[in-house]
Protein backbone atom coordinates (compact mmCIF):
# COMPACT_ATOMS: atom_id res chain seq x y z
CA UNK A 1 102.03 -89.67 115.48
CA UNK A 2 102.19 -86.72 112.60
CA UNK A 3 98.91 -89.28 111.50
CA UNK A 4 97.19 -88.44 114.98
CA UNK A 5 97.56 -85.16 114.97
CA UNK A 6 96.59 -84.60 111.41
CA UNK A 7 93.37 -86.33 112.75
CA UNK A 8 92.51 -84.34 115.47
CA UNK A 9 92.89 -81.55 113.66
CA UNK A 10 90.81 -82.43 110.82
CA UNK A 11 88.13 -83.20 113.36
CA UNK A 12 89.08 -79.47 115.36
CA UNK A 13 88.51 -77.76 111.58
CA UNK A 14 85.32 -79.43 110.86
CA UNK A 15 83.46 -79.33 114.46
CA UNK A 16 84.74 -75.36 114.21
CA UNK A 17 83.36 -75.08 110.67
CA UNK A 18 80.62 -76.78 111.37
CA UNK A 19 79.27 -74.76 114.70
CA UNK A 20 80.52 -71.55 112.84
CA UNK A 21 77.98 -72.53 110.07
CA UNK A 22 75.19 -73.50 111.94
CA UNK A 23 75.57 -69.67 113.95
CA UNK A 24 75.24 -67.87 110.83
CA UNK A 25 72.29 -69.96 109.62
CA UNK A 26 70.88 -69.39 113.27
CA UNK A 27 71.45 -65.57 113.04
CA UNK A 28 70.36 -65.62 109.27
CA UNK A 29 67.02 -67.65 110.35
CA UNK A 30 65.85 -64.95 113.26
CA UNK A 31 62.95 -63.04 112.98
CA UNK A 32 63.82 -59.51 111.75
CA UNK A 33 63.12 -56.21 114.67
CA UNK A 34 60.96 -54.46 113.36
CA UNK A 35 59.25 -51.14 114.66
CA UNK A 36 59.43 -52.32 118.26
CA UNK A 37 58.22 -55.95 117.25
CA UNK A 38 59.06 -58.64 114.55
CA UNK A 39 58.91 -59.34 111.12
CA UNK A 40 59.25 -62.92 109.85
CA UNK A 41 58.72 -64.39 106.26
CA UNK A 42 59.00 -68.55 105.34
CA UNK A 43 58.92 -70.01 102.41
CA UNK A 44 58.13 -73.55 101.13
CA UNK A 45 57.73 -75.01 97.59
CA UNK A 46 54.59 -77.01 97.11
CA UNK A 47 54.41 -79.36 93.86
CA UNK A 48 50.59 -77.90 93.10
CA UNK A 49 49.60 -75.40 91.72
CA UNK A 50 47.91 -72.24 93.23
CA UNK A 51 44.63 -73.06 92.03
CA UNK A 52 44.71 -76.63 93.93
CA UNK A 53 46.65 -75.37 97.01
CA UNK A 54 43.84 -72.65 97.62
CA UNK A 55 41.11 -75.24 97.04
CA UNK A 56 43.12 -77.79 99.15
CA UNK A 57 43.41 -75.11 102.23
CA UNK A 58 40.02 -74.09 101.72
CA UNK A 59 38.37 -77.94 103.17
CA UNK A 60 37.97 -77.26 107.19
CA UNK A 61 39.39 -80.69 107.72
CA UNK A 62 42.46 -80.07 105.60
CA UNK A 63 43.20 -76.46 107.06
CA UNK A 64 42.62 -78.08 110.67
CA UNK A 65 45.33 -80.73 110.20
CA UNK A 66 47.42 -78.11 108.83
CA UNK A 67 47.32 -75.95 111.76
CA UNK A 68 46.84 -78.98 114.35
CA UNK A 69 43.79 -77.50 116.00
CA UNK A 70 40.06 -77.58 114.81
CA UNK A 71 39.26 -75.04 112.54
CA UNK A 72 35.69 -74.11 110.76
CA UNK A 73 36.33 -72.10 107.32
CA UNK A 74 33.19 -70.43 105.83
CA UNK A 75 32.29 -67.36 103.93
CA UNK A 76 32.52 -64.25 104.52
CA UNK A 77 31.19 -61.00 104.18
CA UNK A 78 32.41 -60.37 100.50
CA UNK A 79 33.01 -62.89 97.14
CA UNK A 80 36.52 -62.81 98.29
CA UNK A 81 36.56 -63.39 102.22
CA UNK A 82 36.51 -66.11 104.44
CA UNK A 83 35.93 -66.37 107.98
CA UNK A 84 38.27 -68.82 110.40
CA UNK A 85 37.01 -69.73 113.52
CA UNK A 86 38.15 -72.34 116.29
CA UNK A 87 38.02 -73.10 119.64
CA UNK A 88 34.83 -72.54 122.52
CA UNK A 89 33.84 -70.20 125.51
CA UNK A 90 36.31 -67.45 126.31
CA UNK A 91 39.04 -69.70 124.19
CA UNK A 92 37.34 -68.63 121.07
CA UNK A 93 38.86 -66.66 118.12
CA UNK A 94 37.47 -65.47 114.38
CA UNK A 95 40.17 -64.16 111.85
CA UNK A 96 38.61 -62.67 108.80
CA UNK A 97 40.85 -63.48 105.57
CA UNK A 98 40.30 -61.21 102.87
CA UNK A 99 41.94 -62.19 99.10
CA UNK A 100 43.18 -59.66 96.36
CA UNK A 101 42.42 -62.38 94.07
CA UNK A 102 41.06 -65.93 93.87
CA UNK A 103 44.55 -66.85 94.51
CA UNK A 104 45.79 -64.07 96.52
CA UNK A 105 47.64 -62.70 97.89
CA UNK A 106 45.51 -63.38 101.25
CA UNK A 107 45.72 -61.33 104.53
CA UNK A 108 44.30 -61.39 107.94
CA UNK A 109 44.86 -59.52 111.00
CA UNK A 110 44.54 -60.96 114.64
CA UNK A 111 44.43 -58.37 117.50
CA UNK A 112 43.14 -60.49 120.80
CA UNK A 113 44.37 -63.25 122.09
CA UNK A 114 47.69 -64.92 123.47
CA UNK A 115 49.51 -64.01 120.11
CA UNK A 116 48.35 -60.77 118.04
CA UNK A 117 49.91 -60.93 114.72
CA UNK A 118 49.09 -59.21 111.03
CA UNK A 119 49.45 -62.21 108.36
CA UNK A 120 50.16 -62.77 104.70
CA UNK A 121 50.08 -65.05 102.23
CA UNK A 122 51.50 -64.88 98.58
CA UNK A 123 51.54 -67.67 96.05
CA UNK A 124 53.76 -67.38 93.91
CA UNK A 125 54.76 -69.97 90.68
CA UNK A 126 58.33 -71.71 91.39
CA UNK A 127 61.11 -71.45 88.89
CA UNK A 128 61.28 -74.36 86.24
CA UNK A 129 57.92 -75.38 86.68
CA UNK A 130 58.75 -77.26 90.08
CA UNK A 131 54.76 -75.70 91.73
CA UNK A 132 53.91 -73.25 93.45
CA UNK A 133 55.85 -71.39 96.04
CA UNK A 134 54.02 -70.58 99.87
CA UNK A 135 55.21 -67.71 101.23
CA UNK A 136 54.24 -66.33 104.44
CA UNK A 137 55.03 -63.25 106.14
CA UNK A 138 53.71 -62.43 109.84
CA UNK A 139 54.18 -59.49 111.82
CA UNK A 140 54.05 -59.48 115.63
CA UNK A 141 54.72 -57.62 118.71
CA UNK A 142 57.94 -58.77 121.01
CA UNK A 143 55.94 -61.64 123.73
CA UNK A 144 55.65 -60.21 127.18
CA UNK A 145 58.81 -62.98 128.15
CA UNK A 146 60.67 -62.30 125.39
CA UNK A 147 61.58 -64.11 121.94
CA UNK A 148 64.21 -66.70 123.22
CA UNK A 149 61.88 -67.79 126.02
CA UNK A 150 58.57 -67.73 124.07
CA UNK A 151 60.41 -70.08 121.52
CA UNK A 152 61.47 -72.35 124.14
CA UNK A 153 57.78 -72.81 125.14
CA UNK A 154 57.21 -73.43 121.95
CA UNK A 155 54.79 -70.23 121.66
CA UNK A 156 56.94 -68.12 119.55
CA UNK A 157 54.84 -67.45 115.89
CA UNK A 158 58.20 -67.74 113.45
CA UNK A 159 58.61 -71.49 115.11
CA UNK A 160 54.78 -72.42 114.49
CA UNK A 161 54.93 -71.00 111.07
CA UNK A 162 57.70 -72.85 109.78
CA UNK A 163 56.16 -76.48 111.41
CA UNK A 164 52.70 -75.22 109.46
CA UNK A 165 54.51 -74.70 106.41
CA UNK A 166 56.47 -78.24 106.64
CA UNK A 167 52.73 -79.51 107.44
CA UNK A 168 50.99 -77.93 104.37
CA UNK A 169 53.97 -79.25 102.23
CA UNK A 170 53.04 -82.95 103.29
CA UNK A 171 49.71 -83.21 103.65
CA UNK A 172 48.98 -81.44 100.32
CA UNK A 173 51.70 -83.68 98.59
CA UNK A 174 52.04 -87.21 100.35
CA UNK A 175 48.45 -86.75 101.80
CA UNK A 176 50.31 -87.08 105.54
CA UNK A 177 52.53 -85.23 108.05
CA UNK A 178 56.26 -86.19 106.76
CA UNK A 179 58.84 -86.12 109.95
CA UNK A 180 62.45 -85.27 108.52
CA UNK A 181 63.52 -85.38 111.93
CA UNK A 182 65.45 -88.52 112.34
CA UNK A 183 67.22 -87.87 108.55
CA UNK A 184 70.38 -85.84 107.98
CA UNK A 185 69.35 -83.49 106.29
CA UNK A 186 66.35 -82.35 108.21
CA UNK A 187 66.93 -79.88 111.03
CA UNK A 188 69.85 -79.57 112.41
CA UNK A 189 71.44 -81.30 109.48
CA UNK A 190 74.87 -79.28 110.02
CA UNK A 191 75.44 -80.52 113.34
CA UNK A 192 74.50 -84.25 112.56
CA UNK A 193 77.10 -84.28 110.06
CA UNK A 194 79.77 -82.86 112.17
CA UNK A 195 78.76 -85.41 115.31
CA UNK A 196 78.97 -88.01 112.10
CA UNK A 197 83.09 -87.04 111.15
CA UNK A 198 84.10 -87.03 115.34
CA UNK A 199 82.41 -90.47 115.46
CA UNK A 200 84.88 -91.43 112.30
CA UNK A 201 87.41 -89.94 113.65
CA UNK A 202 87.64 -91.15 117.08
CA UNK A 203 86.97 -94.26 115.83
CA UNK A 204 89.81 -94.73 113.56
CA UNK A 205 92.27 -93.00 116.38
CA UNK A 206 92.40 -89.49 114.81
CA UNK A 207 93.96 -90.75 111.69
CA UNK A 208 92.32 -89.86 108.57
């Protein structure tokens, strides 16, 4: 019996640890409010280096599979700017990039359309040599139905920028899209692993 209830409460600490953790990484992971709008920045490490990732991103076909939509990239008005344009008719859109430096950092700015936003990207080398690190930061006004809905729709920018990001990792490393989804530790890793001890648990009777 003392065996049992050790058990259960084993499986009690961790399921409470575990939805405690995953909270905080939820609350950590938000966009930050920022003068009446948001302000997001991702991250990913990309085993290239700048040079390669900015020739890489530069190819229409590889910048289209990146952002899952066809995309034309040609230049602009300036050594260092490049024009983006996709879609047809009134679904149309042109975002002008302009570059600091061959390798950045890059901005754009995007004022029409279903999601205005001000954009940019810094490469940066990663500690010990490991390639180059991506990081994006966007700024955007609040959606007319608000953050938690627009995400749910799957139209809120912080969402679509980290599944670009994961995108540019794997097509510029394994030449494909990677899907972490049905491993451990890909998203919602913290709440596999908890679902993985009650299984254990319960199975066994609650004894450890």
């Amino acid at each position: 019996m003392v065996g049992r209830v050790s058990g259960w409460l084993a499986v009690t600490v961790a399921a409470g640890v575990g939805a405690g953790l995953l909270a905080r990484r939820r609350r950590e992971s938000l966009p930050a409010r920022q003068d009446g709008g948001y302000r997001t920045v991702r991250a990913v490490t990309v085993d290239r280096s700048a040079e390669s990732i900015v020739e890489y991103c530069g190819q229409s076909p590889h910048l289209s599979a990146m952002l899952d939509r066809q995309v034309q990239v040609r230049p602009g008005d300036g050594e260092r700017r490049r024009v983006l344009s996709g879609g047809s008719g009134t679904a149309g859109w042109t975002v002008e990039v302009h570059a600091d430096s061959a390798t950045g950092p890059f901005h754009w700015q995007v004022e029409e359309g279903s999601t205005p936003h001000q954009g940019r990207i810094e490469l940066v080398s990663a500690p010990g040599a490991r390639g180059t690190e991506v990081r994006v930061e966007l700024r955007y006004p609040e959606s007319r139905v608000g953050h938690r809905a627009a995400a749910l729709r799957g139209r809120d920018l912080d969402q679509l920028l980290r599944t670009v990001l994961r995108r540019v990792k794997s097509l510029i490393e394994a030449g494909e899209v990677v899907s972490t989804m049905a491993e451990p530790s890909g998203r919602a890793g913290i709440t596999e692993r908890t679902t993985r001890v009650v299984r254990e648990k319960l199975s066994t009777g609650g004894r450890p």
